[in-house]
PDB file of N, CA and C in Angstrom:
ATOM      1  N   UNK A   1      -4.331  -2.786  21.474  1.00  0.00           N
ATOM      2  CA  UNK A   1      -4.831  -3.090  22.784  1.00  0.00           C
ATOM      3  C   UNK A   1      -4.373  -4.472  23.236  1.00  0.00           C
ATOM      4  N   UNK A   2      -4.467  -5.455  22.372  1.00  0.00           N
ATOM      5  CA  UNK A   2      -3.516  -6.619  22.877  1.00  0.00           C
ATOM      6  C   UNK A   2      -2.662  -6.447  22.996  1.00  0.00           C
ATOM      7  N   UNK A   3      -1.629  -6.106  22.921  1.00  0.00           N
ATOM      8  CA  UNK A   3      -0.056  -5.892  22.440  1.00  0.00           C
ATOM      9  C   UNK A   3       0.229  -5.569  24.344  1.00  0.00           C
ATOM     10  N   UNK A   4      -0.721  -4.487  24.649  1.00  0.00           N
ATOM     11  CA  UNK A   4      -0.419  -4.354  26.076  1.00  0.00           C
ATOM     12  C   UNK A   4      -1.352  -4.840  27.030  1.00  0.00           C
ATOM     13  N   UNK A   5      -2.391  -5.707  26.895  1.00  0.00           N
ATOM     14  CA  UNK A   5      -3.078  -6.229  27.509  1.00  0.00           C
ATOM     15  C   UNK A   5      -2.544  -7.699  27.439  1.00  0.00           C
ATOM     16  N   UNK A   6      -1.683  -8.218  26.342  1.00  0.00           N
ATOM     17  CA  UNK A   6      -0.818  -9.683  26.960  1.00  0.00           C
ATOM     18  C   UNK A   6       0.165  -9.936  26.060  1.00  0.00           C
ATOM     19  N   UNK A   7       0.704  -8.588  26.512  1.00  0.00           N
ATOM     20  CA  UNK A   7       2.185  -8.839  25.771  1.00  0.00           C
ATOM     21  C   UNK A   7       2.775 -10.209  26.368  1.00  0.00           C
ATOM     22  N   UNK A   8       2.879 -10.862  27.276  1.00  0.00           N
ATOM     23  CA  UNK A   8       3.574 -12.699  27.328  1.00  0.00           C
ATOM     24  C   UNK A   8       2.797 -13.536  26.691  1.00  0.00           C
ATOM     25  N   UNK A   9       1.649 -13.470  26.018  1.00  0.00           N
ATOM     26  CA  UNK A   9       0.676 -14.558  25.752  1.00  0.00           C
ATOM     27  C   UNK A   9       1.463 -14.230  23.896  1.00  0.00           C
ATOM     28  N   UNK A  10       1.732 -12.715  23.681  1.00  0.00           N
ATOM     29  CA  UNK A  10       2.165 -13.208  22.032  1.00  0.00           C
ATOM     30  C   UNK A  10       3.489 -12.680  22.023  1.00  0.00           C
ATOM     31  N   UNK A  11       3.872 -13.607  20.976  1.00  0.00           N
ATOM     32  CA  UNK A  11       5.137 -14.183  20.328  1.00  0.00           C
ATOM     33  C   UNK A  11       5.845 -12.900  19.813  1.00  0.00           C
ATOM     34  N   UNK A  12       7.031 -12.514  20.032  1.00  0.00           N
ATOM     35  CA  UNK A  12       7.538 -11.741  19.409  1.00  0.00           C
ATOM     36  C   UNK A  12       6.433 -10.027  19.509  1.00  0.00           C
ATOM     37  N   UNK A  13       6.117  -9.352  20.576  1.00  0.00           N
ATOM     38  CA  UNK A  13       5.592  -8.569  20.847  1.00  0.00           C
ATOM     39  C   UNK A  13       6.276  -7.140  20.248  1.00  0.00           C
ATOM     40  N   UNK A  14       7.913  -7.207  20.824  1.00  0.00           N
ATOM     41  CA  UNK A  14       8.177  -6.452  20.704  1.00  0.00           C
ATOM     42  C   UNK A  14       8.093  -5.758  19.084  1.00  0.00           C
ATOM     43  N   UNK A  15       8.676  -6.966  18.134  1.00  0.00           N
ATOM     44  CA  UNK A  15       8.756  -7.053  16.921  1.00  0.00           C
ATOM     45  C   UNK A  15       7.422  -6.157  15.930  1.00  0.00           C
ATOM     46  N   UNK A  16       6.033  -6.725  16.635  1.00  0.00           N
ATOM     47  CA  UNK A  16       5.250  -6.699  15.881  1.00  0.00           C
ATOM     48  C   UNK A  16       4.804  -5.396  16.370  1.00  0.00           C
ATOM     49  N   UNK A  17       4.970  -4.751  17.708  1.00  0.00           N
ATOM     50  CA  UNK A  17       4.552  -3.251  17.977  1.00  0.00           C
ATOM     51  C   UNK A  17       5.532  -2.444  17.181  1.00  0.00           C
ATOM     52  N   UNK A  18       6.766  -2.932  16.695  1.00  0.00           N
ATOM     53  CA  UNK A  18       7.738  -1.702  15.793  1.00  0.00           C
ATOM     54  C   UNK A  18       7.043  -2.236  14.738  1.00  0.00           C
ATOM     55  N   UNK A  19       6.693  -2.916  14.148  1.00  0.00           N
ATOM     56  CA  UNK A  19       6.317  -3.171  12.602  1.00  0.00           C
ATOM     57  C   UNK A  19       4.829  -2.376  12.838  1.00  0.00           C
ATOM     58  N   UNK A  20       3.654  -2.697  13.793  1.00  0.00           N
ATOM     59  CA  UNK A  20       2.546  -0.982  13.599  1.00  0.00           C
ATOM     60  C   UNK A  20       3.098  -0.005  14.014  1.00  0.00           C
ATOM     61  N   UNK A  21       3.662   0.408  14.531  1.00  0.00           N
ATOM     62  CA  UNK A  21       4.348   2.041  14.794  1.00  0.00           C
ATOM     63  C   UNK A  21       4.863   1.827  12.859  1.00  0.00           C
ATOM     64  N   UNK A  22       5.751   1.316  12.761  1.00  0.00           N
ATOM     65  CA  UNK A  22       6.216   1.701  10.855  1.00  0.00           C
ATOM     66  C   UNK A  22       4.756   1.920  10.278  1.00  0.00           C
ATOM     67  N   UNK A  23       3.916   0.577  10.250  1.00  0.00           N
ATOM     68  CA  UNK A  23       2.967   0.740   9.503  1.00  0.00           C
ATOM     69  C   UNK A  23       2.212   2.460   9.881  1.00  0.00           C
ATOM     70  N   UNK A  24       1.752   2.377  10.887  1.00  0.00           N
ATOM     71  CA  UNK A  24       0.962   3.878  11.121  1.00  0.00           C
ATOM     72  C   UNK A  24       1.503   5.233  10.765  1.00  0.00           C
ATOM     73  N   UNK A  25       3.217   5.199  10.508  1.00  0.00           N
ATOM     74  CA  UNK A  25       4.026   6.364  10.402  1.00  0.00           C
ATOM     75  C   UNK A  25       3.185   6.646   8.678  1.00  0.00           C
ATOM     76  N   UNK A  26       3.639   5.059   7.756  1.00  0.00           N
ATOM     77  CA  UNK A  26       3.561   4.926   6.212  1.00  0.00           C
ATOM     78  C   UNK A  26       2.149   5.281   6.516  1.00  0.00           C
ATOM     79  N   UNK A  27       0.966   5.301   7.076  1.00  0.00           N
ATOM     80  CA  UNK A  27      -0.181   6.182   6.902  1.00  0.00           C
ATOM     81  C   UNK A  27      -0.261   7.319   6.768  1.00  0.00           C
ATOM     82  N   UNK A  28       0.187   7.810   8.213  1.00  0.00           N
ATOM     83  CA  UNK A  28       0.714   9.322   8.188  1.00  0.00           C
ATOM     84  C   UNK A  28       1.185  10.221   6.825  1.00  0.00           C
ATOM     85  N   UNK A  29       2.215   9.293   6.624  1.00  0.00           N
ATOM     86  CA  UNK A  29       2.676  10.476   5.584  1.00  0.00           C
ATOM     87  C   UNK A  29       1.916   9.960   4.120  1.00  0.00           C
ATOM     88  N   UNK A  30       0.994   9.197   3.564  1.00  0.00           N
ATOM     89  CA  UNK A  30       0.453   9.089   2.888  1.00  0.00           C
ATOM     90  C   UNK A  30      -1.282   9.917   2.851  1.00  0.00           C
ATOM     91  N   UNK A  31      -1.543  10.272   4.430  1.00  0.00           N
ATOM     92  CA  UNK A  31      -2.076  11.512   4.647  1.00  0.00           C
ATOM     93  C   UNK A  31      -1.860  12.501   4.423  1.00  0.00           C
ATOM     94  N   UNK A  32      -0.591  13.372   5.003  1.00  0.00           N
ATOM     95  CA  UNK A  32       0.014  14.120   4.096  1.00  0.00           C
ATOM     96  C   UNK A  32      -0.101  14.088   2.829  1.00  0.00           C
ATOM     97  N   UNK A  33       0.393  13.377   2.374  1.00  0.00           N
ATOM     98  CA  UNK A  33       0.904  13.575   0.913  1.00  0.00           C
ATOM     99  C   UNK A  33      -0.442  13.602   0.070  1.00  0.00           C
ATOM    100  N   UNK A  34      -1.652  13.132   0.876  1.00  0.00           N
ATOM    101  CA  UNK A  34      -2.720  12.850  -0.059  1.00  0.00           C
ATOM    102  C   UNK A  34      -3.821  14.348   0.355  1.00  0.00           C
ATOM    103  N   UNK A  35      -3.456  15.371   1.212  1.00  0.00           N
ATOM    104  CA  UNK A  35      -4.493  16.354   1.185  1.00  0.00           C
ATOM    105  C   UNK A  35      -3.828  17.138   0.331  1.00  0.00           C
ATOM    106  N   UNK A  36      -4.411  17.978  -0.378  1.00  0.00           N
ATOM    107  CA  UNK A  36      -4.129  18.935  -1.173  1.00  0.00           C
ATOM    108  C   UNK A  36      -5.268  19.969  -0.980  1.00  0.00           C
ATOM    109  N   UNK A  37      -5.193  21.270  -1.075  1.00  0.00           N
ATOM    110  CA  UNK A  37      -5.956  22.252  -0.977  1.00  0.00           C
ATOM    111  C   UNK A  37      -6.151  22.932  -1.848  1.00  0.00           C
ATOM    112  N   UNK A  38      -7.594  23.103  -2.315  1.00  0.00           N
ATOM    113  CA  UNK A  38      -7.890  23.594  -3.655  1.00  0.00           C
ATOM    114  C   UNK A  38      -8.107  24.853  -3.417  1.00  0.00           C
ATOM    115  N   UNK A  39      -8.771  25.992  -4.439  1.00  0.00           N
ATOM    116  CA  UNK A  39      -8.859  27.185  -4.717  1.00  0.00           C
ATOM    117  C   UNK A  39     -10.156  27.246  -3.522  1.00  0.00           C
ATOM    118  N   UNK A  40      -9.525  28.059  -2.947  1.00  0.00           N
ATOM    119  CA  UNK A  40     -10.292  29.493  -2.280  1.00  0.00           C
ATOM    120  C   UNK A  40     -10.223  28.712  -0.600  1.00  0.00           C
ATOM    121  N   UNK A  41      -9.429  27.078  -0.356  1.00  0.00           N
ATOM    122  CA  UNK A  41      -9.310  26.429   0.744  1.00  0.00           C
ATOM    123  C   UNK A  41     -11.252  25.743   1.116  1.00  0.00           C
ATOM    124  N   UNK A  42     -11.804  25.974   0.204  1.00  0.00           N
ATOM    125  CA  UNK A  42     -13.172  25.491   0.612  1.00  0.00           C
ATOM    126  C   UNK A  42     -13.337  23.402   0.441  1.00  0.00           C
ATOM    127  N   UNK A  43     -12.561  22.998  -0.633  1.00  0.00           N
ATOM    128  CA  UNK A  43     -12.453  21.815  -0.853  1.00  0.00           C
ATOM    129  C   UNK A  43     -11.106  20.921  -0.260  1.00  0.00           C
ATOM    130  N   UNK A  44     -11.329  19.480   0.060  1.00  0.00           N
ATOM    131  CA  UNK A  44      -9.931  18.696   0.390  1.00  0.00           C
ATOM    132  C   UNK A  44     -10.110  18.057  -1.108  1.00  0.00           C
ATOM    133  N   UNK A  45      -8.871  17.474  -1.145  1.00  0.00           N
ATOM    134  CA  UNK A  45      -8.719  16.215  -1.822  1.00  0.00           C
ATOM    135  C   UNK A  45      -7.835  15.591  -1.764  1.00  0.00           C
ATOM    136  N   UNK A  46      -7.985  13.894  -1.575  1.00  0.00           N
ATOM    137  CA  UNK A  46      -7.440  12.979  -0.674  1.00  0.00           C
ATOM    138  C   UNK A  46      -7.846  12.002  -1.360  1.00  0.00           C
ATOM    139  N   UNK A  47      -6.466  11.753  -2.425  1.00  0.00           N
ATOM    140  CA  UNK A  47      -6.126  11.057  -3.304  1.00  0.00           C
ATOM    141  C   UNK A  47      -5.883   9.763  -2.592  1.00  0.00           C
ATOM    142  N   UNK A  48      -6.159   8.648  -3.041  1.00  0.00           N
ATOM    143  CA  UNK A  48      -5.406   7.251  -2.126  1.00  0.00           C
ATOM    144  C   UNK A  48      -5.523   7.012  -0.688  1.00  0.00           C
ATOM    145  N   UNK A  49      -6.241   8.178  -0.381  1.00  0.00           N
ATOM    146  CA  UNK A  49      -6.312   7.698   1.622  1.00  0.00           C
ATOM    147  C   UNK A  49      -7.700   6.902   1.771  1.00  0.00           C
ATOM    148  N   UNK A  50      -7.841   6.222   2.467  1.00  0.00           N
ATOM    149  CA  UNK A  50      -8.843   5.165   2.603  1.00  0.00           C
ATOM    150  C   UNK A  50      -9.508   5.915   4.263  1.00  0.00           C
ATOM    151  N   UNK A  51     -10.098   4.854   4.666  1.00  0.00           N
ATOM    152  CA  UNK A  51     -10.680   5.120   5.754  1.00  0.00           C
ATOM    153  C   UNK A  51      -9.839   4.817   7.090  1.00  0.00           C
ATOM    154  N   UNK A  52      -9.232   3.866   7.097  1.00  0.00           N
ATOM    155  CA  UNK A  52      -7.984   3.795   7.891  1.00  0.00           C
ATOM    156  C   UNK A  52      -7.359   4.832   8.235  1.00  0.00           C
ATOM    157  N   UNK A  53      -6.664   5.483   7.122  1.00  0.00           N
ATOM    158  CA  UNK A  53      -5.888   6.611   7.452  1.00  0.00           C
ATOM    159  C   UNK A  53      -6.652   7.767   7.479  1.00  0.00           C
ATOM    160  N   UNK A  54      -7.994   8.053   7.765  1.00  0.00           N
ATOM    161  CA  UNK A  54      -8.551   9.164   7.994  1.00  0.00           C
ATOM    162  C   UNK A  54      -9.062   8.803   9.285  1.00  0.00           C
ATOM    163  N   UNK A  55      -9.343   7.600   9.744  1.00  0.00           N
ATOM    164  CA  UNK A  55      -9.496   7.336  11.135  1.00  0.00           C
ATOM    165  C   UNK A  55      -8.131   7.628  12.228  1.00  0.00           C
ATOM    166  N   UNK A  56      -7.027   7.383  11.562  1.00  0.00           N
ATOM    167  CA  UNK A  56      -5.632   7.377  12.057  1.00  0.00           C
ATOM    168  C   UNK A  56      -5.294   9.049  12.295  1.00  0.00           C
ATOM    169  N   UNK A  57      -5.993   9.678  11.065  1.00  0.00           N
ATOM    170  CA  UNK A  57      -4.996  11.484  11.088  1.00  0.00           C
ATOM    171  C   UNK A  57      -6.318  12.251  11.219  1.00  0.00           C
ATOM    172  N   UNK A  58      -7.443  11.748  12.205  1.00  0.00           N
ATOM    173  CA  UNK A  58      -8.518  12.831  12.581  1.00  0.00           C
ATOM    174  C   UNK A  58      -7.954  13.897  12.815  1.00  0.00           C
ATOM    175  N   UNK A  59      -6.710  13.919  14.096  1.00  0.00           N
ATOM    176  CA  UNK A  59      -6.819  15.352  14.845  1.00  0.00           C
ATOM    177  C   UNK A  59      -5.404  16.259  13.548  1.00  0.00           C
ATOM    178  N   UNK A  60      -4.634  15.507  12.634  1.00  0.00           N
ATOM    179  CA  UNK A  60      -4.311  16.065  12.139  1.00  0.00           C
ATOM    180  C   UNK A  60      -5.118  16.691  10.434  1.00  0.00           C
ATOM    181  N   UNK A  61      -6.238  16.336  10.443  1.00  0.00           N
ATOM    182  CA  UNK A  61      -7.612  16.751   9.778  1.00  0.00           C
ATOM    183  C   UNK A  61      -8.215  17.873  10.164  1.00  0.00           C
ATOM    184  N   UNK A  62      -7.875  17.375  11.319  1.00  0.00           N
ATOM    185  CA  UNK A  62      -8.726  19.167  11.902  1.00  0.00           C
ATOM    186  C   UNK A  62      -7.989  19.803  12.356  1.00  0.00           C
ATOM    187  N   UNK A  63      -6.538  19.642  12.613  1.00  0.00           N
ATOM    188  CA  UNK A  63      -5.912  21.037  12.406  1.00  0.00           C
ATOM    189  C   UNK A  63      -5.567  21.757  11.508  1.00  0.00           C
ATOM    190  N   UNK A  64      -5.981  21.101   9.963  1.00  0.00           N
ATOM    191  CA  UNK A  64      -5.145  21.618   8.983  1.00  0.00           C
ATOM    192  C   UNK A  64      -6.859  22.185   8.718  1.00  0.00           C
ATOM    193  N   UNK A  65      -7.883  21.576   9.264  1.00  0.00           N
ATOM    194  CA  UNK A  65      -9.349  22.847   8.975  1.00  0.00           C
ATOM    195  C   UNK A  65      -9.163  23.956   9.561  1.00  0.00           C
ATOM    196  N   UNK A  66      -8.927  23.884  10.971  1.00  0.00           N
ATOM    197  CA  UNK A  66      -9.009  25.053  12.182  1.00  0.00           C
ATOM    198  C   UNK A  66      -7.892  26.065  11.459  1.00  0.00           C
ATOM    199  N   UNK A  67      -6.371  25.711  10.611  1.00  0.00           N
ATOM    200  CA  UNK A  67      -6.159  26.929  10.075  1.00  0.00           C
ATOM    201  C   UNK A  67      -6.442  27.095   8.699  1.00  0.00           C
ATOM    202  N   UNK A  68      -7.312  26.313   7.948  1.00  0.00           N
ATOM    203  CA  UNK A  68      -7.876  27.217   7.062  1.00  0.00           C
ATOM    204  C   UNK A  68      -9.435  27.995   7.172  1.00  0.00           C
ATOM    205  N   UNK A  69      -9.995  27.679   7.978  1.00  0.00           N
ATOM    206  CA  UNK A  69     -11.219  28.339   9.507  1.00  0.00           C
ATOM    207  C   UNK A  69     -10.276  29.595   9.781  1.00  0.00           C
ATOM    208  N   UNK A  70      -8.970  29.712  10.116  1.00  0.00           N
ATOM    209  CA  UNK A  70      -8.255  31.297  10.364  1.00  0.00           C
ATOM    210  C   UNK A  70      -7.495  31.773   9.551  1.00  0.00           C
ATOM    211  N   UNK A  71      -7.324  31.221   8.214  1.00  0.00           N
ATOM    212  CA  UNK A  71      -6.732  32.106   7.261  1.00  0.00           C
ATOM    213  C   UNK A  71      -8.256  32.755   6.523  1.00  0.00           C
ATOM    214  N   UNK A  72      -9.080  32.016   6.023  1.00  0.00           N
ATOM    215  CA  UNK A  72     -10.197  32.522   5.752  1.00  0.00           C
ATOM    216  C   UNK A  72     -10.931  33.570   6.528  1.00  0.00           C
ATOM    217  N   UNK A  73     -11.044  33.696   7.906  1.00  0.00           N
ATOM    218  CA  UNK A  73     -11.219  34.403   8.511  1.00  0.00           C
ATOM    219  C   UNK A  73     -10.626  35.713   8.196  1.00  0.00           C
ATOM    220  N   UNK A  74      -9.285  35.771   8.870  1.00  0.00           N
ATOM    221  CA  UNK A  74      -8.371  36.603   8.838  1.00  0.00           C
ATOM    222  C   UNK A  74      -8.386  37.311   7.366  1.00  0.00           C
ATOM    223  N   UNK A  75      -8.465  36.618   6.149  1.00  0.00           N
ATOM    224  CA  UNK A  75      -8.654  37.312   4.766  1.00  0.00           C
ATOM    225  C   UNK A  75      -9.676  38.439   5.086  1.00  0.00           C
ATOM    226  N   UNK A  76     -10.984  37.495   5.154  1.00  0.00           N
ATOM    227  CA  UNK A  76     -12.408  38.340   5.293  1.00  0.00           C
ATOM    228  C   UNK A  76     -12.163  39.499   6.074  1.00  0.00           C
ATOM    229  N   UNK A  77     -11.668  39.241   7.285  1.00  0.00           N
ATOM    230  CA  UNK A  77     -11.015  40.772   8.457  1.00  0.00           C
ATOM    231  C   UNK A  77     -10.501  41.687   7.630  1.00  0.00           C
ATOM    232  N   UNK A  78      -9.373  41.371   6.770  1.00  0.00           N
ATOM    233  CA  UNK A  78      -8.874  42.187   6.125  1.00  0.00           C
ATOM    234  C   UNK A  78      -9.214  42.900   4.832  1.00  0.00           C
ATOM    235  N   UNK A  79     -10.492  42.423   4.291  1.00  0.00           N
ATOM    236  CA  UNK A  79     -10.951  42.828   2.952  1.00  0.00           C
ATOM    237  C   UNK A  79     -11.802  43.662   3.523  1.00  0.00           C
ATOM    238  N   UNK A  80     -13.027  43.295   4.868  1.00  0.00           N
ATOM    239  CA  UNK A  80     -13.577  44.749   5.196  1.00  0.00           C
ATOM    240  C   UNK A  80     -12.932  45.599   5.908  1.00  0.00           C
ATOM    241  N   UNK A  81     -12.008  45.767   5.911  1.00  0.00           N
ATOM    242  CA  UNK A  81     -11.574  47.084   6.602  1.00  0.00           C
ATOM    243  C   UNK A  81     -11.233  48.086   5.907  1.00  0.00           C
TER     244      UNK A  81
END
């Protein structure tokens, strides 16, 4: 929010918005790399991610629920029929 609320008041702006865009990417994929999905998709586990990066990959948190919410589904559909 500073960065664009006074980008002339700091030094080297441009610099330090590519160095958080890097930093937030190295979250990202340490999100990734840190969910794993256990037996039956009922559990996460999220080795090394802190709170940062679960604040950072909410909506990619809940998309990786919403399709195991429709593979689970979709199983259940298919076992009663």
């Amino acid at each position: 929010m500073l960065l664009d609320a006074a980008t002339d008041d700091i030094p080297e702006a441009d610099s330090i918005r590519r160095l958080m865009r890097d930093l937030r990417e190295v979250r990202m994929a340490k999100l990734r790399a840190g969910v794993t999905v256990l037996e039956g998709g009922r559990e996460v586990k999220m080795n090394g991610v802190g709170g940062m990066e679960v604040s950072e990959g909410r909506a990619f948190i809940g998309g990786v629920v919403d399709e195991l919410r429709y593979v689970t589904r979709r199983l259940a559909d298919e076992i009663n029929m």
